[in-house]
N, C-alpha and C. Protein backbone atom coordinates (compact mmCIF):
# COMPACT_ATOMS: atom_id res chain seq x y z
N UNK A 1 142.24 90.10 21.48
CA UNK A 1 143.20 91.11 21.87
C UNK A 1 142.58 91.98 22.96
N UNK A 2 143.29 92.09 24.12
CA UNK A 2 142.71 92.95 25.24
C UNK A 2 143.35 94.53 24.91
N UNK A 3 142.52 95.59 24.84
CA UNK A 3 142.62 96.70 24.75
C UNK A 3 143.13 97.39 26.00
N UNK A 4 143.91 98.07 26.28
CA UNK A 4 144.73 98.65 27.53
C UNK A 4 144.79 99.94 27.23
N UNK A 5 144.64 100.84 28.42
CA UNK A 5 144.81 101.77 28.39
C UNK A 5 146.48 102.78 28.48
N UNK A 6 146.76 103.51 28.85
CA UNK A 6 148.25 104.15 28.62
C UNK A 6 148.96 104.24 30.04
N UNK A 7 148.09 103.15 31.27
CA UNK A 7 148.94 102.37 32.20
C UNK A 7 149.03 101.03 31.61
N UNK A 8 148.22 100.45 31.08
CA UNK A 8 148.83 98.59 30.83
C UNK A 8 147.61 98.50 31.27
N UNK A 9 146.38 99.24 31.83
CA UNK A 9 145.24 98.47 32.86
C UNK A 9 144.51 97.72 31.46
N UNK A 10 143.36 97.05 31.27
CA UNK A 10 142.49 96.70 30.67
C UNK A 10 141.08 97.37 30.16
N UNK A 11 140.71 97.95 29.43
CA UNK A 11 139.84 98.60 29.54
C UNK A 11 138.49 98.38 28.43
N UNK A 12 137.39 98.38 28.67
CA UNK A 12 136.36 97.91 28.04
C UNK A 12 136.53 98.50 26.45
N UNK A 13 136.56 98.19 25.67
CA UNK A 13 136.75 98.81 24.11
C UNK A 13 135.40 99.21 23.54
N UNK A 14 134.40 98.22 24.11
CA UNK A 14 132.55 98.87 23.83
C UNK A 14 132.27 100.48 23.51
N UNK A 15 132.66 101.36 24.29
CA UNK A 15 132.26 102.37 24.63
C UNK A 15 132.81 103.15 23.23
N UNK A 16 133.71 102.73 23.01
CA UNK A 16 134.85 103.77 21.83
C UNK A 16 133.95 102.90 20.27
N UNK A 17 133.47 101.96 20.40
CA UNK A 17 133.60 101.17 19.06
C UNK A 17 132.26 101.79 18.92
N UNK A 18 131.08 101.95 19.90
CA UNK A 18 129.83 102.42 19.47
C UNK A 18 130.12 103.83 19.35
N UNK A 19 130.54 104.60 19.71
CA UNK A 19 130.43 106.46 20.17
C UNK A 19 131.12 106.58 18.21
N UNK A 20 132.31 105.59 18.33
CA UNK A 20 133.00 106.25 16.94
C UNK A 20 131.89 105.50 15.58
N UNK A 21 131.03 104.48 15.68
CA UNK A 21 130.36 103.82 14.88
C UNK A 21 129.23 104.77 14.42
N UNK A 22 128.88 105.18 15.85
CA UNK A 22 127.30 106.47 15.43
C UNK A 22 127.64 107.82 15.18
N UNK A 23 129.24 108.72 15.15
CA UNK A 23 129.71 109.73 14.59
C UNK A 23 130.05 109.67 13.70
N UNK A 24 130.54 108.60 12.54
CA UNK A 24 130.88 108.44 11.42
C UNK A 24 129.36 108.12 10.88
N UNK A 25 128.37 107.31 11.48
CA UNK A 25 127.14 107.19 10.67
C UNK A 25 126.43 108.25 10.40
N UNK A 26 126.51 108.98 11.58
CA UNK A 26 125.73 110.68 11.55
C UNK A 26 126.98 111.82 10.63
N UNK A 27 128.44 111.77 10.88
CA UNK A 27 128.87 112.40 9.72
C UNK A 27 128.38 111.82 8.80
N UNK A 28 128.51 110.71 8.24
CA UNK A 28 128.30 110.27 6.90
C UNK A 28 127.24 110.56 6.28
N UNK A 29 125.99 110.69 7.04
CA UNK A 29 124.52 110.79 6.92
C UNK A 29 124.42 112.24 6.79
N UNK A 30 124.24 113.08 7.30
CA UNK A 30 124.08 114.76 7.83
C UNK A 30 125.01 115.53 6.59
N UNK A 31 126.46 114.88 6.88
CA UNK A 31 127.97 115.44 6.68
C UNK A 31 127.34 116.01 5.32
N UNK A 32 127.39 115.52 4.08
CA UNK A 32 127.01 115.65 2.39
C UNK A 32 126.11 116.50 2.25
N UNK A 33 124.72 116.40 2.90
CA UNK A 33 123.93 117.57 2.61
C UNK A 33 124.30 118.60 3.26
N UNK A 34 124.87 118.79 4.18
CA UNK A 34 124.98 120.14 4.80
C UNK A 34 125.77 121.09 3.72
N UNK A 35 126.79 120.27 3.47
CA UNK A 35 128.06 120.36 2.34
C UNK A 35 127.54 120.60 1.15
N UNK A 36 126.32 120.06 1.08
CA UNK A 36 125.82 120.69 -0.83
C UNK A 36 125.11 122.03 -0.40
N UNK A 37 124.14 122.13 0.85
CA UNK A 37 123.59 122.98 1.07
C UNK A 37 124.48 124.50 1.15
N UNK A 38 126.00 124.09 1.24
CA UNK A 38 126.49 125.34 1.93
C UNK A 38 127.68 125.52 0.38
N UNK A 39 126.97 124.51 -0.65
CA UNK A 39 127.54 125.05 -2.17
C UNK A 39 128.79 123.92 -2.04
N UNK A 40 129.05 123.17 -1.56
CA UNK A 40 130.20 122.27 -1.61
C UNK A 40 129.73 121.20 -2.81
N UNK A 41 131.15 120.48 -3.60
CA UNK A 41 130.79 119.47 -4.17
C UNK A 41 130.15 118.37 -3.45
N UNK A 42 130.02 117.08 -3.90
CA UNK A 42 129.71 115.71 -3.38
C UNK A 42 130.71 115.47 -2.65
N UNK A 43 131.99 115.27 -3.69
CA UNK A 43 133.34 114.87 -3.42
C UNK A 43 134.19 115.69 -2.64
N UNK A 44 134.03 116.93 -2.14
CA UNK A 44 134.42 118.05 -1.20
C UNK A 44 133.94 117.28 0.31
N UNK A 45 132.16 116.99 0.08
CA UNK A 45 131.58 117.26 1.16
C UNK A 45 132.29 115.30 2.13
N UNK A 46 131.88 114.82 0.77
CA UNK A 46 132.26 113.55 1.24
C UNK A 46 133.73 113.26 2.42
N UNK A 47 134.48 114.21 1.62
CA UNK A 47 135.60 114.59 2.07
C UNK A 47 136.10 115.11 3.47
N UNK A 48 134.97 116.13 3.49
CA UNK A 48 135.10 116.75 4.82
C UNK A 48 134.30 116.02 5.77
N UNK A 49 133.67 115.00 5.64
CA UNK A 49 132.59 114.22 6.43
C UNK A 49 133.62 112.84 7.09
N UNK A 50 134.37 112.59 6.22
CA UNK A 50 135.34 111.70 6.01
C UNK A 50 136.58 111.97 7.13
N UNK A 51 137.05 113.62 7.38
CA UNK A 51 138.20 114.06 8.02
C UNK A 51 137.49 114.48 9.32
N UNK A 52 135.99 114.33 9.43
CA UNK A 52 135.51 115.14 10.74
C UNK A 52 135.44 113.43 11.29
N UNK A 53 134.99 112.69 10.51
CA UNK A 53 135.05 111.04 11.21
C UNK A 53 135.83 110.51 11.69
N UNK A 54 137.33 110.71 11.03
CA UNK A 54 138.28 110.45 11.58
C UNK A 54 139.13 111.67 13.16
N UNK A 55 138.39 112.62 12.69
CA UNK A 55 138.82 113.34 14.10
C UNK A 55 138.06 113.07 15.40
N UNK A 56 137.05 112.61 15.12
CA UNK A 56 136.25 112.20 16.34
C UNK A 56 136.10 111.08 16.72
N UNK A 57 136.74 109.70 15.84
CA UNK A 57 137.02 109.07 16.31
C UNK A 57 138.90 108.89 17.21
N UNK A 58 139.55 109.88 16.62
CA UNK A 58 140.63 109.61 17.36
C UNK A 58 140.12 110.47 18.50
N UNK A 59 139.54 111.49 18.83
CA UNK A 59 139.27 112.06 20.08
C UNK A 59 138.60 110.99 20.95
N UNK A 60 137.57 109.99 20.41
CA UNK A 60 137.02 109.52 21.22
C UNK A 60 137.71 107.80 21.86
N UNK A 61 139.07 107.63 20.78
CA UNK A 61 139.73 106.56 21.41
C UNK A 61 140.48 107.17 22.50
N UNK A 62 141.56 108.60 22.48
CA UNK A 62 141.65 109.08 23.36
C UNK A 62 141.15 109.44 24.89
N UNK A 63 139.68 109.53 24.36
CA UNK A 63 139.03 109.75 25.92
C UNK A 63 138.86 108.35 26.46
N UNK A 64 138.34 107.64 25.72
CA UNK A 64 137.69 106.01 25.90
C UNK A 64 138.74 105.45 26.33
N UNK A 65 139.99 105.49 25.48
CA UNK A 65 140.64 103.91 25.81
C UNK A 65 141.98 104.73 26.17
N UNK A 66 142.46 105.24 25.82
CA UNK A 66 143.72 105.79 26.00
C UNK A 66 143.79 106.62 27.19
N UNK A 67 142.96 107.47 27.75
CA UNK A 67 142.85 108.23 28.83
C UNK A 67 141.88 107.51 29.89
N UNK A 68 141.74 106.38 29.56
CA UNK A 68 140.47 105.46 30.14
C UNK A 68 140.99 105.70 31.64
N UNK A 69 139.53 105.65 32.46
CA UNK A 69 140.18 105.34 34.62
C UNK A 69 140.17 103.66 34.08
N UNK A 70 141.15 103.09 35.30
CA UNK A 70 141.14 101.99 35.48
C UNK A 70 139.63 101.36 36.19
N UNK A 71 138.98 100.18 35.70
CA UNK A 71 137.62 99.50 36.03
C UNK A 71 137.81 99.92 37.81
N UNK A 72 138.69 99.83 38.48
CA UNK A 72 138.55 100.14 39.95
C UNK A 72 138.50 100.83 40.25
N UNK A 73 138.81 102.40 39.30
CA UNK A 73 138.21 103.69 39.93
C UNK A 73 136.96 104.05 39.82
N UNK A 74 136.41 104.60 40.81
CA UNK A 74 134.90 105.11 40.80
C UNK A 74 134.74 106.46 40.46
N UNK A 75 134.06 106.80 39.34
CA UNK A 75 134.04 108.43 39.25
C UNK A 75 132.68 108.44 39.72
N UNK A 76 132.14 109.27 40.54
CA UNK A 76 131.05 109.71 41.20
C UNK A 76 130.03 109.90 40.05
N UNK A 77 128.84 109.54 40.20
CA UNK A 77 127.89 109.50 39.71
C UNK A 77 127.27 111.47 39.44
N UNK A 78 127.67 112.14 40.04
CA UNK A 78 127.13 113.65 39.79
C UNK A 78 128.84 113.97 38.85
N UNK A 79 129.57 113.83 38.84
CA UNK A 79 130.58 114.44 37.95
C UNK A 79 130.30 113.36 36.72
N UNK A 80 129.90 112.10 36.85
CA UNK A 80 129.81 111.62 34.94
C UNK A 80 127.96 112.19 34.41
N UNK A 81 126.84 112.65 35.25
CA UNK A 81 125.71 112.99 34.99
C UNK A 81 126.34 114.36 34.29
N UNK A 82 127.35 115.34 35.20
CA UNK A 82 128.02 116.68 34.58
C UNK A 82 128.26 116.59 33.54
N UNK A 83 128.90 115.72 33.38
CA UNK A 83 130.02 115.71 31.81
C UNK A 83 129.06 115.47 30.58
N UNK A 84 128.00 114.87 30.89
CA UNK A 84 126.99 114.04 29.86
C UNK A 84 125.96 115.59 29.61
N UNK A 85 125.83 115.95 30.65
CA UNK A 85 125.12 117.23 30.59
C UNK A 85 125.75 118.89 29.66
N UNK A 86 126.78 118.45 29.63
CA UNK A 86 127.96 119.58 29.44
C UNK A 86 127.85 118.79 27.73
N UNK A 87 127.97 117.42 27.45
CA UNK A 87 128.36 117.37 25.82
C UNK A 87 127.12 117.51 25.48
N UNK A 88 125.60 117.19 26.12
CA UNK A 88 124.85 117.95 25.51
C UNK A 88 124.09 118.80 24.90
N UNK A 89 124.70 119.81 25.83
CA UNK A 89 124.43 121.64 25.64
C UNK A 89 125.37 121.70 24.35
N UNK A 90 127.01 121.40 24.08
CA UNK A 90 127.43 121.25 23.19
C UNK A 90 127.14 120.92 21.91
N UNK A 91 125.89 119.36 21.94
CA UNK A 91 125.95 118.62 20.59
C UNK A 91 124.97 120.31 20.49
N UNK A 92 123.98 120.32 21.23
CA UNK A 92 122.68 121.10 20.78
C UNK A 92 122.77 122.07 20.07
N UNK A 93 124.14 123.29 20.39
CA UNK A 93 124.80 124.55 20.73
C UNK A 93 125.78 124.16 19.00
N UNK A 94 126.65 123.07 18.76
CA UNK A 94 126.86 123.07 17.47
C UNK A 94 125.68 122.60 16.18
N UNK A 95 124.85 122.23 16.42
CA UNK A 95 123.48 121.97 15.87
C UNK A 95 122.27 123.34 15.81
N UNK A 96 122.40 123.76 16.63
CA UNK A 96 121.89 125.42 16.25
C UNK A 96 122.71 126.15 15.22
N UNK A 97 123.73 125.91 15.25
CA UNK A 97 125.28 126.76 14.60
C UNK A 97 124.88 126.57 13.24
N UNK A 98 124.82 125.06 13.21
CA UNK A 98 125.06 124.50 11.63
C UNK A 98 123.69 125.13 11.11
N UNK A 99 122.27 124.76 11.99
CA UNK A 99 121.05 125.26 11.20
C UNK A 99 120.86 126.45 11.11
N UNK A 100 121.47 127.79 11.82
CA UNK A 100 121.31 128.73 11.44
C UNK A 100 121.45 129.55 10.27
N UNK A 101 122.42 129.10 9.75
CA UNK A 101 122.90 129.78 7.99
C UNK A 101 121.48 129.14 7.09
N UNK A 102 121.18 128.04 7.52
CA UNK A 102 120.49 127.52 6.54
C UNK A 102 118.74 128.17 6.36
N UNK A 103 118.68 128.82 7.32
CA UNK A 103 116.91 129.30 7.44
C UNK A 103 117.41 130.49 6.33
């Protein structure tokens, strides 16, 4: 089955199947202890690890495949270095967030 984006173009499906494979492994992994640490059940935390997996993977079929450029557009090499630079101040910036309550 060829994956298309929301013109009909074709678009690589790789990118969405790994990004959503290693956010559900890292919710799944991280998600529970944070959740006991912050007094949650198992079955709470499991829960909420479960609804953050599924939100980030529909965000990330959205960006990936559904909002995908067509393979013939070129996005400039300094605006995709930006963007990569920008979600990583982010991951870092919600990762300070989470460890702060916990010291």
């Amino acid at each position: 089955m060829r994956v298309r984006n929301r013109d009909g173009d074709p678009v690589d499906p790789v990118p969405f199947v790994v990004s959503a494979g290693l956010s559900a492994m890292l919710l799944f992994s991280a998600g529970p202890l944070y959740g006991l640490a912050y007094g949650l059940s198992v079955r709470t935390s499991l829960a909420v690890a479960a609804a953050a997996a599924v939100a980030v993977s529909a965000f990330a079929y959205h960006r990936l495949v559904w909002a995908a450029a067509p393979p013939w557009v070129d996005v400039p090499a300094e605006f995709r270095f930006q963007r990569l630079l920008y979600a990583a101040v982010a991951f870092g910036v919600v990762l300070l967030a989470l460890s702060v309550p916990l010291l």
